[in-house]
Every structure is written in C-alpha cells, then in structure tokens.
N, C-alpha and C. Protein backbone atom coordinates (compact mmCIF):
# COMPACT_ATOMS: atom_id res chain seq x y z
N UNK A 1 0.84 -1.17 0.00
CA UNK A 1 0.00 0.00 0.00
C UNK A 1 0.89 1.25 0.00
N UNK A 2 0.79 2.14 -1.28
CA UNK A 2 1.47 3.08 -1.25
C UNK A 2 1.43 4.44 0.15
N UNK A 3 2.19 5.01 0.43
CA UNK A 3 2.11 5.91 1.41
C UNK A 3 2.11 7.54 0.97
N UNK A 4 0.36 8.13 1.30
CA UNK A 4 0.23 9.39 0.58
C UNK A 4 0.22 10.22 1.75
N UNK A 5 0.98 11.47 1.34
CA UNK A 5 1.02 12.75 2.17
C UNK A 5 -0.19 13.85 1.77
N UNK A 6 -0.73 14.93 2.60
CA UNK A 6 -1.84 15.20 2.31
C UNK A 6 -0.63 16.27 2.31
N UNK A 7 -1.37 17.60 1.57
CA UNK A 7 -0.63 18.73 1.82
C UNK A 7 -0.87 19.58 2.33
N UNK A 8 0.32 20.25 2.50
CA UNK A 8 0.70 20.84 4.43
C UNK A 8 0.91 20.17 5.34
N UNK A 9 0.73 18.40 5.32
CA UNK A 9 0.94 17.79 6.10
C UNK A 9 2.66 18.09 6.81
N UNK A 10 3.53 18.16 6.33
CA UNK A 10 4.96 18.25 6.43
C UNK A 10 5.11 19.93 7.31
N UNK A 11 4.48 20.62 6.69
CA UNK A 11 4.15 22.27 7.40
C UNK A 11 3.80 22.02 9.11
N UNK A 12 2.89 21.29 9.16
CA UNK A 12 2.08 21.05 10.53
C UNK A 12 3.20 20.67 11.63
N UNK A 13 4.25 19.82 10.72
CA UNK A 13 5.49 19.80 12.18
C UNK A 13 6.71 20.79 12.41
N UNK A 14 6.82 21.32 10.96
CA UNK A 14 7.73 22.59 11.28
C UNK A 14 7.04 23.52 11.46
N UNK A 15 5.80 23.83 11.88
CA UNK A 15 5.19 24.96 12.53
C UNK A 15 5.18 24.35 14.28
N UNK A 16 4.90 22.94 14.24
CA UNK A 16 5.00 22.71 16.05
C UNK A 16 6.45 22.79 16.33
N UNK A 17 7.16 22.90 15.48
CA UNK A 17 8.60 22.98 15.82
C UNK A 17 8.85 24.44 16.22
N UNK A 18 8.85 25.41 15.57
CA UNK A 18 8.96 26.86 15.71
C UNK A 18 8.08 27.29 17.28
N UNK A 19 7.03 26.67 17.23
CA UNK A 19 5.99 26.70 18.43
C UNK A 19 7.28 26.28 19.54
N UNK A 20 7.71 25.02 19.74
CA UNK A 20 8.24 24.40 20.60
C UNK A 20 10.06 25.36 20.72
N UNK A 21 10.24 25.25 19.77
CA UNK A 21 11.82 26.58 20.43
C UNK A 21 11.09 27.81 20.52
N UNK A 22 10.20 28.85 20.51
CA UNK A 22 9.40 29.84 20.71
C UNK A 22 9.34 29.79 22.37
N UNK A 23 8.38 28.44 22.92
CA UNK A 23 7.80 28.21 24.56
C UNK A 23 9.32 27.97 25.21
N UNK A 24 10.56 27.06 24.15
CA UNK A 24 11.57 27.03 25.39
C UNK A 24 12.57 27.56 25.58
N UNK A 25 12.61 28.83 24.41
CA UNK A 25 13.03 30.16 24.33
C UNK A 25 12.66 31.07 25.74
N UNK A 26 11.23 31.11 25.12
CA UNK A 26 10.70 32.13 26.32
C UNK A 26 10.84 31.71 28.01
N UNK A 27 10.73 30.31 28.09
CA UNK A 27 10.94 29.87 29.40
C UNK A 27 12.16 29.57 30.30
N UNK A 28 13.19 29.47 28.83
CA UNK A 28 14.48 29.89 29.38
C UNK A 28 14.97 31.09 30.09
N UNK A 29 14.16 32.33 29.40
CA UNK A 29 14.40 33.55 29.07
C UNK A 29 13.90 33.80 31.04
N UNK A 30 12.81 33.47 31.22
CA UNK A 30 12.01 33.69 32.72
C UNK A 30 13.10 32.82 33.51
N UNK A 31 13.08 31.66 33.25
CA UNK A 31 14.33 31.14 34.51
C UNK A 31 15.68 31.20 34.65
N UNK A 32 16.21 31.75 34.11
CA UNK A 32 17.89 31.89 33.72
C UNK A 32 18.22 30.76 34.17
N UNK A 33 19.22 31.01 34.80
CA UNK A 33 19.92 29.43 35.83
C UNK A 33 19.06 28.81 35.95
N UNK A 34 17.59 28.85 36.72
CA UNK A 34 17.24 28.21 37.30
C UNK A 34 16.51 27.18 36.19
N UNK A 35 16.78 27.11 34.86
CA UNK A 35 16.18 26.56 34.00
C UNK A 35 16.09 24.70 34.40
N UNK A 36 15.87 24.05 33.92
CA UNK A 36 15.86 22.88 33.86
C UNK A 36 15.37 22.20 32.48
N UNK A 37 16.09 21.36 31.97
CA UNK A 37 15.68 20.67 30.38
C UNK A 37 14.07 19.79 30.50
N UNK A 38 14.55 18.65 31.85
CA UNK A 38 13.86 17.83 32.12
C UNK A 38 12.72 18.27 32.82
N UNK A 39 12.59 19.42 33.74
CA UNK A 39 11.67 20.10 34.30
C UNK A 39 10.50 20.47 33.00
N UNK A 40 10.95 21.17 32.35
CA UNK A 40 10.47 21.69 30.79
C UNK A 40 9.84 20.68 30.37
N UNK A 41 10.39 19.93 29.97
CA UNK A 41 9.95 18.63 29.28
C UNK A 41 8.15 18.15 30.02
N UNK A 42 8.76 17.88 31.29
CA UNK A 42 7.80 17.19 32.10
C UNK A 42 6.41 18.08 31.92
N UNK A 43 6.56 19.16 32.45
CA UNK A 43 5.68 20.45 32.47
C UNK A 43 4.83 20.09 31.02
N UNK A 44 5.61 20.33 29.80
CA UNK A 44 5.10 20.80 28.68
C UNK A 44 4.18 18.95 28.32
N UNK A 45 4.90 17.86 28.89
CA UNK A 45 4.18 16.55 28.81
C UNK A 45 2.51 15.99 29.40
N UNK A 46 2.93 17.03 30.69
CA UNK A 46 1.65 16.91 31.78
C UNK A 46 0.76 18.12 31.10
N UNK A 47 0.92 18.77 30.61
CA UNK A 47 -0.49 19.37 30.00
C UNK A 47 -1.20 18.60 29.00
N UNK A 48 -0.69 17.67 28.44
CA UNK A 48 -1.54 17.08 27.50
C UNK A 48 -1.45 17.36 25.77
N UNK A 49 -2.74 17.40 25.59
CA UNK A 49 -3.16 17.23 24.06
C UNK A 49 -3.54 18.59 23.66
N UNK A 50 -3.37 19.65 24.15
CA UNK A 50 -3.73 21.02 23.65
C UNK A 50 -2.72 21.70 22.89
N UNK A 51 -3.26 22.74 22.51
CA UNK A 51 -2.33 23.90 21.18
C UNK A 51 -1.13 24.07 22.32
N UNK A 52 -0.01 24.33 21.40
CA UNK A 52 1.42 24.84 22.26
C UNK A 52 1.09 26.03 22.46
N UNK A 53 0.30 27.01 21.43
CA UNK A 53 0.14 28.30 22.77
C UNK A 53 -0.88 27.97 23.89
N UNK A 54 -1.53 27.16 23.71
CA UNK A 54 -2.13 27.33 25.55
C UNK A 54 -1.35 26.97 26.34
N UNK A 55 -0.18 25.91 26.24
CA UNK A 55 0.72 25.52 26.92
C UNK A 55 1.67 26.41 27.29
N UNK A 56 2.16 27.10 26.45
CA UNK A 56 2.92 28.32 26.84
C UNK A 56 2.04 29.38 27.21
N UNK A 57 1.10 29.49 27.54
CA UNK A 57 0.35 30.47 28.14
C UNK A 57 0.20 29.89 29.74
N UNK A 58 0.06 28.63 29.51
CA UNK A 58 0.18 27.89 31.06
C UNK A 58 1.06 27.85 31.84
N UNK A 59 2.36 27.90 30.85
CA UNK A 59 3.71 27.33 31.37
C UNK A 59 4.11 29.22 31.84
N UNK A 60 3.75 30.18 31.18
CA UNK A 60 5.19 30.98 31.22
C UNK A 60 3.62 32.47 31.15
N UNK A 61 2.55 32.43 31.37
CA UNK A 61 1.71 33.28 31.71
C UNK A 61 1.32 34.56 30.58
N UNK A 62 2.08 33.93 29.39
CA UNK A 62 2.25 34.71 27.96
C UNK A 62 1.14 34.84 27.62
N UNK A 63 0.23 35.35 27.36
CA UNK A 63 -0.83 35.93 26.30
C UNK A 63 -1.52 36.29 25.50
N UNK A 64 -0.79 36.25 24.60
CA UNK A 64 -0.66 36.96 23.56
C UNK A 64 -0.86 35.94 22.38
N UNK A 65 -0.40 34.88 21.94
CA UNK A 65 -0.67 33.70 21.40
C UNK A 65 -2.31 33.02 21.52
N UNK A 66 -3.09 33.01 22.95
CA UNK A 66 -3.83 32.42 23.52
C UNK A 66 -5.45 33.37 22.71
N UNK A 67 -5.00 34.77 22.94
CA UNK A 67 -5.86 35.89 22.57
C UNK A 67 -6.28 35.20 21.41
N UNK A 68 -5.81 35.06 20.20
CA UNK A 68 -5.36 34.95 18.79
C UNK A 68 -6.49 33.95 18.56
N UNK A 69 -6.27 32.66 19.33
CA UNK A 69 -6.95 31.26 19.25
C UNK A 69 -8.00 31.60 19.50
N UNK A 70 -8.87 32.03 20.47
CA UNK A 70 -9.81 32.24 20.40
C UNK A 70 -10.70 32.92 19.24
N UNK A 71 -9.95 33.58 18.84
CA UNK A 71 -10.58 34.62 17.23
C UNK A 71 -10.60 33.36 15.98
N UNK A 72 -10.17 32.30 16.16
CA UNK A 72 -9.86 31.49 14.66
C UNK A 72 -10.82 30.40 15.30
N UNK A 73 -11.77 29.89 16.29
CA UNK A 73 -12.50 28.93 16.06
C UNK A 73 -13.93 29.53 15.21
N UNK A 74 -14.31 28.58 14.62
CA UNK A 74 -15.68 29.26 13.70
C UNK A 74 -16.99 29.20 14.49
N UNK A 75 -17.64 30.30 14.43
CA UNK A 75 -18.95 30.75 15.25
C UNK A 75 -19.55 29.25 15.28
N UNK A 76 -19.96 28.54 14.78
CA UNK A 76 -20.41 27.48 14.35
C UNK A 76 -20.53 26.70 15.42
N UNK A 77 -19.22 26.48 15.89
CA UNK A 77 -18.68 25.45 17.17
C UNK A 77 -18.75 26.06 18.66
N UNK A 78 -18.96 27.28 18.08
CA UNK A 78 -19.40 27.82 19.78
C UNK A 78 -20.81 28.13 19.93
N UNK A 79 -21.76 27.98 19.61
CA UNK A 79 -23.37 27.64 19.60
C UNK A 79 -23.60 26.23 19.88
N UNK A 80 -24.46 26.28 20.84
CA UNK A 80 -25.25 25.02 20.79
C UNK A 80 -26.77 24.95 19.96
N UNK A 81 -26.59 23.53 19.31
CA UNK A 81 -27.97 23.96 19.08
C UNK A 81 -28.87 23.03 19.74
C-alpha cells in the first residue's frame, strides 16, 4: 500500500517545531539558571493534548498567542444547538 502525504501535512510539524523553540526560548528567558531541560519537558508533557500556545500560556503566563486562538474557532462550534 502506497504511502500518501496530504498537503501541508509536512508544514504542521515545522510549525509545532517553531511553536516548541518559541515556549523554550521564552521559558528559558524567565528562569535563567534556574532553567531545567527535564523540568520543561515534564511540564510541557503533563499538559496534555492542547495547542502549544495554551501551553505556553500555562507554562510561562504569555498571552498573547492564547488571545489569537480564540478569534480562529468558527462561530459554528461555539453555539449550541
């Protein structure tokens, strides 16, 4: 069975990539020394299955990313009917 890529599929991980040095940029940036690799790790593991900006909004109290998300879900999904 041949193996098909959808497109943008390949985009979707170098955008979580940029996401992911972005959160451990910035969280470096807040702990200097007191950084930790494995601390990071753990943190960013125990949140789960959500967008990396909510995670870095969790992790490091940033904002600004989080704002954004809310504007891009479609009216649609926030109604009940």
């Amino acid at each position: 069975m041949p193996i098909t890529l959808r497109a943008g599929y390949g985009s979707g991980y170098q955008m979580g990539k940029l996401q992911m040095d972005q959160l451990l940029s910035d969280r470096y940036q807040q702990l200097g020394s007191r950084f930790n690799l494995k601390e990071f790790h753990d943190q960013f593991l125990a949140a789960g299955t959500i967008p990396i900006s909510a995670i870095r909004w969790e992790m490091t109290g940033m904002d600004d990313e989080v704002r954004d998300l809310w504007k891009r879900w479609p009216s649609a999904l926030m109604t009940r009917r």
